[in-house]
Protein backbone atom coordinates (compact mmCIF):
# COMPACT_ATOMS: atom_id res chain seq x y z
CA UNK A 1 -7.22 16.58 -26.66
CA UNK A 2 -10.45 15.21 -27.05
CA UNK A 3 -9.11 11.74 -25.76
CA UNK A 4 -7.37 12.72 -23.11
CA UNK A 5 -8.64 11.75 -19.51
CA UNK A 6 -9.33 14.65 -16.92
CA UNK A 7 -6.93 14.63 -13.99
CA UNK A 8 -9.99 13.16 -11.37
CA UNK A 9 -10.33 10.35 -13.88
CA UNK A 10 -6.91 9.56 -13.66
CA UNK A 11 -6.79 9.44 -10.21
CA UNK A 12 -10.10 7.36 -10.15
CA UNK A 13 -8.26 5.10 -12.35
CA UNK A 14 -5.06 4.99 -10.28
CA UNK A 15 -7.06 4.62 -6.52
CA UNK A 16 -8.67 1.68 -8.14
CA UNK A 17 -5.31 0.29 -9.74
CA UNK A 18 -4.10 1.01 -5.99
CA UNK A 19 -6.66 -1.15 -4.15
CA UNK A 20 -5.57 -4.12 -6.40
CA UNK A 21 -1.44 -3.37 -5.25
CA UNK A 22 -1.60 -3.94 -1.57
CA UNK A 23 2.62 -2.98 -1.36
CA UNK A 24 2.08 0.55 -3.07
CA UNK A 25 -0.51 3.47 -2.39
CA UNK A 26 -0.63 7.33 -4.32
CA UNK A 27 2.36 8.81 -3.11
CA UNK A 28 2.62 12.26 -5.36
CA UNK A 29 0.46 13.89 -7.96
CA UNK A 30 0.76 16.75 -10.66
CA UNK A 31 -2.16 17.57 -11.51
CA UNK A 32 -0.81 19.86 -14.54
CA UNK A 33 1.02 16.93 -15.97
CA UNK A 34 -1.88 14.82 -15.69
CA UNK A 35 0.54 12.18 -13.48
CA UNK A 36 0.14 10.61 -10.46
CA UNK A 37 2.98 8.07 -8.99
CA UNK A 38 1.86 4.81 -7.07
CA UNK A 39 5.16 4.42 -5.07
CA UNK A 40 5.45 0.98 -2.62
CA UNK A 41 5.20 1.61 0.65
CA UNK A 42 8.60 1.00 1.69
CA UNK A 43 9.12 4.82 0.38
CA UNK A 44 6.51 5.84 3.14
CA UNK A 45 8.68 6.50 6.70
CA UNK A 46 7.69 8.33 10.04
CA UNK A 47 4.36 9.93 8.39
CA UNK A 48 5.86 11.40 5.22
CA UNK A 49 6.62 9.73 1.84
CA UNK A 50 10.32 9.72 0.03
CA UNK A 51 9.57 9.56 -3.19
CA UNK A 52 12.13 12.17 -4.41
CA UNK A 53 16.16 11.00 -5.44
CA UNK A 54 18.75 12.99 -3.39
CA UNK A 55 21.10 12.90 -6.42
CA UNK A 56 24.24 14.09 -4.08
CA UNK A 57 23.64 11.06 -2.53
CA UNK A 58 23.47 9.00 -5.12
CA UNK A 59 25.92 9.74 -7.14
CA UNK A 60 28.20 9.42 -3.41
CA UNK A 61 26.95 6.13 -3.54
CA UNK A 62 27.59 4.89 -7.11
CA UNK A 63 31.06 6.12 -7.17
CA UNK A 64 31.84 3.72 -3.55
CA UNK A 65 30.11 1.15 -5.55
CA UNK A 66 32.57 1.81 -8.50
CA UNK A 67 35.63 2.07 -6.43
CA UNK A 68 35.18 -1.16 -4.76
CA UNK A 69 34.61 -2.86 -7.85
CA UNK A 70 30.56 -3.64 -6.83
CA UNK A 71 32.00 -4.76 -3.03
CA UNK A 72 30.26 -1.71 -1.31
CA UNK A 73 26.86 -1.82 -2.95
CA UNK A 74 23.71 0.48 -1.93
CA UNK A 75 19.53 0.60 -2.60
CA UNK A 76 17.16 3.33 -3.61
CA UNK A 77 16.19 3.76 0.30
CA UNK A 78 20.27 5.04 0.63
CA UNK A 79 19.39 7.83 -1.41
CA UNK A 80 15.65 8.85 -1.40
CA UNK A 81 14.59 12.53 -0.39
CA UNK A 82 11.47 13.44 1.23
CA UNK A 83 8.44 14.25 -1.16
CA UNK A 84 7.64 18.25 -0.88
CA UNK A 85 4.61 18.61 1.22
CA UNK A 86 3.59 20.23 -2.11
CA UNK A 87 3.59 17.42 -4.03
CA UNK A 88 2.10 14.98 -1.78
CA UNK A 89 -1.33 13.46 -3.21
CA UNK A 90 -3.67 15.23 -2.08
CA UNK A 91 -2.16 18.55 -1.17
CA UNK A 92 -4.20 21.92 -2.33
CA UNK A 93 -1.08 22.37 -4.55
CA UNK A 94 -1.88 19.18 -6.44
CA UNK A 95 1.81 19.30 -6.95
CA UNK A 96 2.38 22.55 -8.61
CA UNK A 97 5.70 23.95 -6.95
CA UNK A 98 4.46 27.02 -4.59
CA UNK A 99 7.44 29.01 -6.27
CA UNK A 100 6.82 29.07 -9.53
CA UNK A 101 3.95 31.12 -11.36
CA UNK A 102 1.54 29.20 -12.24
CA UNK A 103 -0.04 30.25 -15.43
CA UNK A 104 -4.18 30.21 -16.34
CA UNK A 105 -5.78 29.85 -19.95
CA UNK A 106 -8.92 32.58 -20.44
CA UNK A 107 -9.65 31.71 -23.64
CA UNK A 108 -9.94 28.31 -25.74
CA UNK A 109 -7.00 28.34 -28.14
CA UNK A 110 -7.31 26.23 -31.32
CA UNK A 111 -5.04 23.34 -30.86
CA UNK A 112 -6.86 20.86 -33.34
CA UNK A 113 -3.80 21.74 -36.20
CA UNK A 114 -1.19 20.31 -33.85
C-alpha cells in the first residue's frame, strides 16, 4: 500500500487532468474506492449531473433497437439517471451510500503478506 496515492492526491491529480479537458469536469467521487469520474458535460442538466445508467431504460431501448433491426437507434443521454446527491464530488458523503454502514479500521493490520 505503500504506493498507493491518498484520495486528495487523486483528486489533485484529476482537477488538474480536468483543467486540461475543457468538455468534462469531476462529476462523482468515492472516496473509499479511491475513484473519481471526470464525466463530459453533456451529463450535467438543470444543476445536477446524470452520471448514473437507468438500466430499465436501457435495456427498453436496446431491445427497440433490436427489433427494428438498428432502424430505431438511441444514445447514453436516453438512458442516464441522476447522480445521488451522495455521490456528487464534493458531497460530505464523498460518495459512500448514506444506507449502508460504513465500517472504520482502529488498528493497523499487517497487510505486507498479501
Amino acid at each position: 500500500m505503500k504506493n498507493v496515492p491518498w484520495h486528495d492526491e487523486v483528486v489533485g491529480f484529476c482537477e488538474q487532468l480536468a483543467e486540461g479537458l475543457p468538455d468534462y469536469e469531476i462529476a462523482s467521487e468515492h472516496e473509499h474506492s479511491n475513484c473519481i469520474l471526470l464525466a463530459h458535460k453533456k451529463f450535467y442538466k438543470d444543476g445536477n449531473w446524470w452520471t448514473w445508467i437507468d438500466f430499465e431504460r436501457f435495456h427498453f431501448l436496446m431491445q427497440q433497437f433490436v427489433d427494428s433491426k438498428g432502424d430505431i437507434t438511441f444514445s447514453s443521454l436516453d438512458y442516464m439517471a441522476q447522480t445521488p446527491d451522495w455521490a456528487v464530488f464534493g458531497a460530505k458523503e464523498r460518495g459512500f451510500d448514506p444506507v449502508e454502514t460504513r465500517w472504520h479500521r482502529n488498528s493497523k493490520k499487517d497487510i505486507s503478506g498479501c
